[in-house]
N, C-alpha and C. Protein backbone atom coordinates (compact mmCIF):
# COMPACT_ATOMS: atom_id res chain seq x y z
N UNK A 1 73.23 153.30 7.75
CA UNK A 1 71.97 152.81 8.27
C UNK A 1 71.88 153.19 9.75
N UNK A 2 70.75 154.01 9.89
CA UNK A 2 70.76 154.06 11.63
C UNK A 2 70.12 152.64 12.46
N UNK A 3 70.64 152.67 13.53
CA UNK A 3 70.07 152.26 14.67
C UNK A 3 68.95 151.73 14.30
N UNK A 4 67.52 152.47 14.33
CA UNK A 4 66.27 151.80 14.22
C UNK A 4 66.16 151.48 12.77
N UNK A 5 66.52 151.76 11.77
CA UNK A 5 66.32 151.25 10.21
C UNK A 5 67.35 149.77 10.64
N UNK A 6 68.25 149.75 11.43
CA UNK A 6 68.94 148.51 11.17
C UNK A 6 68.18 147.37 12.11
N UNK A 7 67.45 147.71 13.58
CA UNK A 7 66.69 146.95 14.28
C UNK A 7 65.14 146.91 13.63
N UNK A 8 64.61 147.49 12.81
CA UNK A 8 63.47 146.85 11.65
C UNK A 8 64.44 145.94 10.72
N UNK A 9 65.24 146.35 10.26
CA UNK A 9 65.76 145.05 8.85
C UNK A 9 65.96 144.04 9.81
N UNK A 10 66.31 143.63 11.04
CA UNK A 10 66.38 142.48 11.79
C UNK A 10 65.25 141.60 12.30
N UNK A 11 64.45 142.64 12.24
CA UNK A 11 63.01 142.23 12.79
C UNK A 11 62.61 141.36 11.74
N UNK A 12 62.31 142.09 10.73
CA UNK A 12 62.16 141.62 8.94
C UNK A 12 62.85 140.89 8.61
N UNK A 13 63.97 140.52 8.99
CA UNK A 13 64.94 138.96 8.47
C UNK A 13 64.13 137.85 9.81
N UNK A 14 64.00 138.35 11.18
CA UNK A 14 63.23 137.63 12.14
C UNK A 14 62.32 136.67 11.51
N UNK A 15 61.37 137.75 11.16
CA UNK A 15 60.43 137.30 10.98
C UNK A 15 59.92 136.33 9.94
N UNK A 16 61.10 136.65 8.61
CA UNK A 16 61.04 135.67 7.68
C UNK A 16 61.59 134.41 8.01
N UNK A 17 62.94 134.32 8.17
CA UNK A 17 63.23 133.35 9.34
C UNK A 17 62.40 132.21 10.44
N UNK A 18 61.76 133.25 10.75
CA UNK A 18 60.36 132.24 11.68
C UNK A 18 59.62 131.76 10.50
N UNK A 19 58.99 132.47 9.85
CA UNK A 19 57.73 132.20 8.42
C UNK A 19 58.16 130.61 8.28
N UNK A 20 59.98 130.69 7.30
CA UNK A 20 60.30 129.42 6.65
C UNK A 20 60.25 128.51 7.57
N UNK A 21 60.69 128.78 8.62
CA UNK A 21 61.37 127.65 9.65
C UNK A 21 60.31 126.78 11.21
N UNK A 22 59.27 128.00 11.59
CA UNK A 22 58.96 127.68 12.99
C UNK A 22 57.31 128.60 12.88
N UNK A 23 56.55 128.93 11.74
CA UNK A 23 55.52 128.76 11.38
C UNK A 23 54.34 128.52 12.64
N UNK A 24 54.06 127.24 12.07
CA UNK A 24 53.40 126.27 12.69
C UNK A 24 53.72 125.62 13.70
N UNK A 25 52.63 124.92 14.41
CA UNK A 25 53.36 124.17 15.58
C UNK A 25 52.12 122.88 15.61
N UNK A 26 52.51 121.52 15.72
CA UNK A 26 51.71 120.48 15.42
C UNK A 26 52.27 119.42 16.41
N UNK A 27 51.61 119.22 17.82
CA UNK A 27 51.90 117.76 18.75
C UNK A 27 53.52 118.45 19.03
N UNK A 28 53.73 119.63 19.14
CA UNK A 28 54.59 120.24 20.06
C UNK A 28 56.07 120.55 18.79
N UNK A 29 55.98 120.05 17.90
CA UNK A 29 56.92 120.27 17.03
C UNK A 29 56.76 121.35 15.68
N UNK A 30 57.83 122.31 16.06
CA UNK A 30 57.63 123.78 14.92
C UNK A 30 58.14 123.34 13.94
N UNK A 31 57.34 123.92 12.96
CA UNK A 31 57.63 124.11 11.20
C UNK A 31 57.52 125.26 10.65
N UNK A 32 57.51 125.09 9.28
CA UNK A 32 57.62 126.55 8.57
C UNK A 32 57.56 126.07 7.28
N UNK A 33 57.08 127.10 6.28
CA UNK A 33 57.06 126.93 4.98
C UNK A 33 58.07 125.54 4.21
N UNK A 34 58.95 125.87 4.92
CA UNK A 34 60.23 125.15 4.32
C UNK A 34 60.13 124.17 4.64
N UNK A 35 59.51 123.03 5.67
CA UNK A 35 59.52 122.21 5.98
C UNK A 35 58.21 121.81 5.05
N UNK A 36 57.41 122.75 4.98
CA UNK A 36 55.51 122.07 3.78
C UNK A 36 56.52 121.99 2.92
N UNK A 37 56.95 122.75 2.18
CA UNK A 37 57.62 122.98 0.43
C UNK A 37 58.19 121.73 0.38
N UNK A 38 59.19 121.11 1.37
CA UNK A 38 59.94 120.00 1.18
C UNK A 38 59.19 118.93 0.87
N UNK A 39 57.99 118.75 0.54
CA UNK A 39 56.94 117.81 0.74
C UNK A 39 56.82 117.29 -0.92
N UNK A 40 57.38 118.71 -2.03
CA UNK A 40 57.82 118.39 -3.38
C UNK A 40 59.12 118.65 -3.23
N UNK A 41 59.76 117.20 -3.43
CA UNK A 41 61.25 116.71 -3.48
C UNK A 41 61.76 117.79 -4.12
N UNK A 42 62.93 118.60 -3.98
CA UNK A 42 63.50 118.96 -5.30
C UNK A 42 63.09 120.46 -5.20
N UNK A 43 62.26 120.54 -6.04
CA UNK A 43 61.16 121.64 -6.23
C UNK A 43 61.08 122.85 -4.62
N UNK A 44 60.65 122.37 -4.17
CA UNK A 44 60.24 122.68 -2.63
C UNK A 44 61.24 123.29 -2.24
N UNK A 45 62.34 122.56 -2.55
CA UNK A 45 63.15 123.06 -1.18
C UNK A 45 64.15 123.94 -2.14
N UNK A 46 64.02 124.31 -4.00
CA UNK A 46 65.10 125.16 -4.53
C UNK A 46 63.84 126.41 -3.99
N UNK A 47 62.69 126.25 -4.31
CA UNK A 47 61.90 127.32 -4.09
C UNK A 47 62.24 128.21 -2.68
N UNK A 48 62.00 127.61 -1.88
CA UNK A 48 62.25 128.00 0.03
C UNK A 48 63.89 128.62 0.20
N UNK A 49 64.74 128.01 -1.07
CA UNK A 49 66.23 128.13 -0.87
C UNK A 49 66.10 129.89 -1.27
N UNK A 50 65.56 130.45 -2.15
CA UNK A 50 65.59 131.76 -2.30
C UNK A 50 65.45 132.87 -1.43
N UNK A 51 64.26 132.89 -0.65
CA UNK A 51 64.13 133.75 0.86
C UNK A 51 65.49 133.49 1.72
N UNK A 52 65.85 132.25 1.94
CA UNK A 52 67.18 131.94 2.99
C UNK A 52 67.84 132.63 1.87
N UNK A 53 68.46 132.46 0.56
CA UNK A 53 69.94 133.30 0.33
C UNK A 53 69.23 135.00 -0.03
N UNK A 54 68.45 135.04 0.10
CA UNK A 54 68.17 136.55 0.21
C UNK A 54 68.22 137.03 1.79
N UNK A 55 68.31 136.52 2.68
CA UNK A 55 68.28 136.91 4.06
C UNK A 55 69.82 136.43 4.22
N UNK A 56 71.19 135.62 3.45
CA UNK A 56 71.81 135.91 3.15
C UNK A 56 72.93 137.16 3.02
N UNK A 57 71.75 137.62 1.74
CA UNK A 57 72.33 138.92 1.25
C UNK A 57 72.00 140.02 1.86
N UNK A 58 71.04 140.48 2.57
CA UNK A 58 70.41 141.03 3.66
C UNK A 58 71.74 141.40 4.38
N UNK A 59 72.05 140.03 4.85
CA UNK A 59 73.11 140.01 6.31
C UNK A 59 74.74 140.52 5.61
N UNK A 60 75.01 140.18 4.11
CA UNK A 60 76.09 140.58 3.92
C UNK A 60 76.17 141.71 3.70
N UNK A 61 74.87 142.80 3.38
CA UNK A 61 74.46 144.07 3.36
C UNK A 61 74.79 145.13 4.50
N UNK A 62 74.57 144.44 5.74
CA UNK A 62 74.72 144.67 7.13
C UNK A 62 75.94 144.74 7.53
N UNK A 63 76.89 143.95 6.58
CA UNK A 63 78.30 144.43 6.90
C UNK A 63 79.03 143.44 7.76
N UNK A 64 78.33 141.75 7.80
CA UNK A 64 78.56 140.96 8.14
C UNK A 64 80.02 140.49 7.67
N UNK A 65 81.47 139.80 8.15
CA UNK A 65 81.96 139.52 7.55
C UNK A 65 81.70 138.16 7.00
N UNK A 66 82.58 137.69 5.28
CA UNK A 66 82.74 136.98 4.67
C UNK A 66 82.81 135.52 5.21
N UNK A 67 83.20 135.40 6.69
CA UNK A 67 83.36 134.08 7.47
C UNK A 67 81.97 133.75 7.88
N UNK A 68 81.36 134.88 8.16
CA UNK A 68 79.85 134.42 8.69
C UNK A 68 78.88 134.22 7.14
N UNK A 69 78.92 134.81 6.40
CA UNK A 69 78.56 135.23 5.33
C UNK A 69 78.77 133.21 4.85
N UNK A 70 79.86 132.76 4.56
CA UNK A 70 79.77 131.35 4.27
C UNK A 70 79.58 130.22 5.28
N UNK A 71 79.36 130.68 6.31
CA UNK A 71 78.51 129.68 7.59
C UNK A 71 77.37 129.32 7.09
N UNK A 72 76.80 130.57 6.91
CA UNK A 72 75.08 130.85 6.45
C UNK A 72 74.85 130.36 5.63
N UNK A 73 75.96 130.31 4.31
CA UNK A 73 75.82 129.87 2.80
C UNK A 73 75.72 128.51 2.78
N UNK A 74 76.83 127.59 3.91
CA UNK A 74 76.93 126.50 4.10
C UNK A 74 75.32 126.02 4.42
N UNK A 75 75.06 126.56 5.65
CA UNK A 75 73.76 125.87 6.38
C UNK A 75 72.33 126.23 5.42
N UNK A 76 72.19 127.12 4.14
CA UNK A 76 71.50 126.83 3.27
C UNK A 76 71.79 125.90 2.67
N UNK A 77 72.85 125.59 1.94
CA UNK A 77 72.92 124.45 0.91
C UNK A 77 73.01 122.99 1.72
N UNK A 78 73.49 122.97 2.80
CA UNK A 78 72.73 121.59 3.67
C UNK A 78 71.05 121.41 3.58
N UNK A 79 70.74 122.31 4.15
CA UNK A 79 69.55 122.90 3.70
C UNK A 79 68.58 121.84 2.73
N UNK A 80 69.20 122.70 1.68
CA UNK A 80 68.76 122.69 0.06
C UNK A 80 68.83 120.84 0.08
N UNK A 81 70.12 120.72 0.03
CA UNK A 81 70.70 119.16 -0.36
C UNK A 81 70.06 118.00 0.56
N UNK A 82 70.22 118.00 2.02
CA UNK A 82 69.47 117.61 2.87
C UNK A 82 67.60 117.51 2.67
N UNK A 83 66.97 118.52 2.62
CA UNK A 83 65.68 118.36 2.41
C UNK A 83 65.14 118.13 0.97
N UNK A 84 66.12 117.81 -0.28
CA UNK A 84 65.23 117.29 -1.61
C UNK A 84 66.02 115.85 -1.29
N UNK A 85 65.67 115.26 -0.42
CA UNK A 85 65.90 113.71 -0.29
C UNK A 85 64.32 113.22 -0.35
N UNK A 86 63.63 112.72 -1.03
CA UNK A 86 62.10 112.31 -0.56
C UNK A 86 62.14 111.95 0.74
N UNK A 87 60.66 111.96 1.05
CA UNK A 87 60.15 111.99 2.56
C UNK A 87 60.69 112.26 3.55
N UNK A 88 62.18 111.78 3.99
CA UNK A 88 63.34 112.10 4.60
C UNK A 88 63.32 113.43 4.68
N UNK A 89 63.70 114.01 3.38
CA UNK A 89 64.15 115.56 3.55
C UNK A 89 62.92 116.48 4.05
N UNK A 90 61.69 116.07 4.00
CA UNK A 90 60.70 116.71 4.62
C UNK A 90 61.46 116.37 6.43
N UNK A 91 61.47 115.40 7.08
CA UNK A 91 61.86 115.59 8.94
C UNK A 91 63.11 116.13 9.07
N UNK A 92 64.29 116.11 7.88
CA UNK A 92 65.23 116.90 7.91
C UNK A 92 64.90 118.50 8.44
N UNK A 93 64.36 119.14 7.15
CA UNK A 93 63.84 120.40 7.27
C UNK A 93 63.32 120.68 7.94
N UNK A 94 62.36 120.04 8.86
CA UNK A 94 61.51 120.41 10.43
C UNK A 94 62.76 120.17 11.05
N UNK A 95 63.70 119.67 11.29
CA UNK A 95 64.90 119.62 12.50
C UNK A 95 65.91 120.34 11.88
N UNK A 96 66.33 120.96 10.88
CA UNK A 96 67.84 121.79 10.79
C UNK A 96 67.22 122.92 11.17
N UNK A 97 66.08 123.56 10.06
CA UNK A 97 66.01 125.02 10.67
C UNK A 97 67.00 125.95 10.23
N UNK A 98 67.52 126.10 8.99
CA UNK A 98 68.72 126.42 8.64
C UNK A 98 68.25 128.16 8.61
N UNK A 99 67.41 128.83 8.41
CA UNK A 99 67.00 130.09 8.35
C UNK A 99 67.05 130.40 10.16
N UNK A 100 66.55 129.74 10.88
CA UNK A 100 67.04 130.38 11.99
C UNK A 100 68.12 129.96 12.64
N UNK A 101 69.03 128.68 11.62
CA UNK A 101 70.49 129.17 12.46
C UNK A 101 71.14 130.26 11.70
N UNK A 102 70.62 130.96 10.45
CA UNK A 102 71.53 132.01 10.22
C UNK A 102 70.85 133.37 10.89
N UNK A 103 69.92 133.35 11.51
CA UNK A 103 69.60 134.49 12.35
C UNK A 103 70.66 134.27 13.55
N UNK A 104 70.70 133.50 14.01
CA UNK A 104 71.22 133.10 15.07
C UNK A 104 72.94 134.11 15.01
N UNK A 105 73.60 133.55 14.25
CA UNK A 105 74.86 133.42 13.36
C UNK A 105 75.03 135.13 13.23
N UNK A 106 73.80 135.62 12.97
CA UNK A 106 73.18 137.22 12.11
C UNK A 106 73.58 137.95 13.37
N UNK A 107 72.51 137.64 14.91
CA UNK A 107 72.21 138.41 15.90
C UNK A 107 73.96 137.89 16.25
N UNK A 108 74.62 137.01 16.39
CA UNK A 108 75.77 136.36 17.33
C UNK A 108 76.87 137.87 16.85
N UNK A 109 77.18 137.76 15.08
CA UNK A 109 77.82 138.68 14.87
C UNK A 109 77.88 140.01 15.35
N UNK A 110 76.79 140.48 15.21
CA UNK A 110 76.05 141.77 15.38
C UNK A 110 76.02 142.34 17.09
N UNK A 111 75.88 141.55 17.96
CA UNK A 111 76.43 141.45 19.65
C UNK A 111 77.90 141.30 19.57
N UNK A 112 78.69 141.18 19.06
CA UNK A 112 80.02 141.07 19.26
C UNK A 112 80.86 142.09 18.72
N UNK A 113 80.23 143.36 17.52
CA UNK A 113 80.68 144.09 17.33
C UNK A 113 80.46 145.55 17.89
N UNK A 114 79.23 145.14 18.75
CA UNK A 114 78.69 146.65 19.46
C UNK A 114 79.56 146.78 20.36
């Protein structure tokens, strides 16, 4: 993968990342898909869980190692488990943000091996 094919696939995990997570913005506090979806218990948040483990697999594509690779895995299934709590798991999901701590996690790796 060159250089700019690998800084578009980052952009493109970015950006999905933002979509689920930091969206919207309402009385100063960001959301994202993932935080509406959580709104059906259960449902919501296996649905939203698919984009995060595909941005996942994205990152293990990239050549991420296996340690970061189950950080990410972890902070989806908090995620997941955390936001199908009724009502609860809806202010959960506006405060973890678990898609942009695995960007985070994504860019951290990725600066440390250049």
């Amino acid at each position: 993968m060159t250089p700019a094919e690998r800084q578009r696939e980052l952009q493109r995990l970015d950006d999905l990342a933002r979509l689920l997570d930091a969206r919207f913005r309402l009385f100063g506090i960001r959301f994202g898909w993932d935080g509406i979806a959580s709104i059906v218990p259960g449902l919501g948040d296996a649905v939203t869980a698919l984009p995060g483990a595909w941005l996942i697999w994205r990152a293990s594509r990239l050549g991420v190692p296996r340690s970061v690779i189950l950080r990410m895995a972890a902070n989806c299934g908090i995620d997941l488990v955390g936001g199908s709590v009724p009502l609860l798991g809806t202010l959960f999901d506006v405060a973890f943000k678990s898609n942009l701590r695995n960007m985070a996690l994504l860019r951290r790796h990725l600066e440390e091996t250049r």
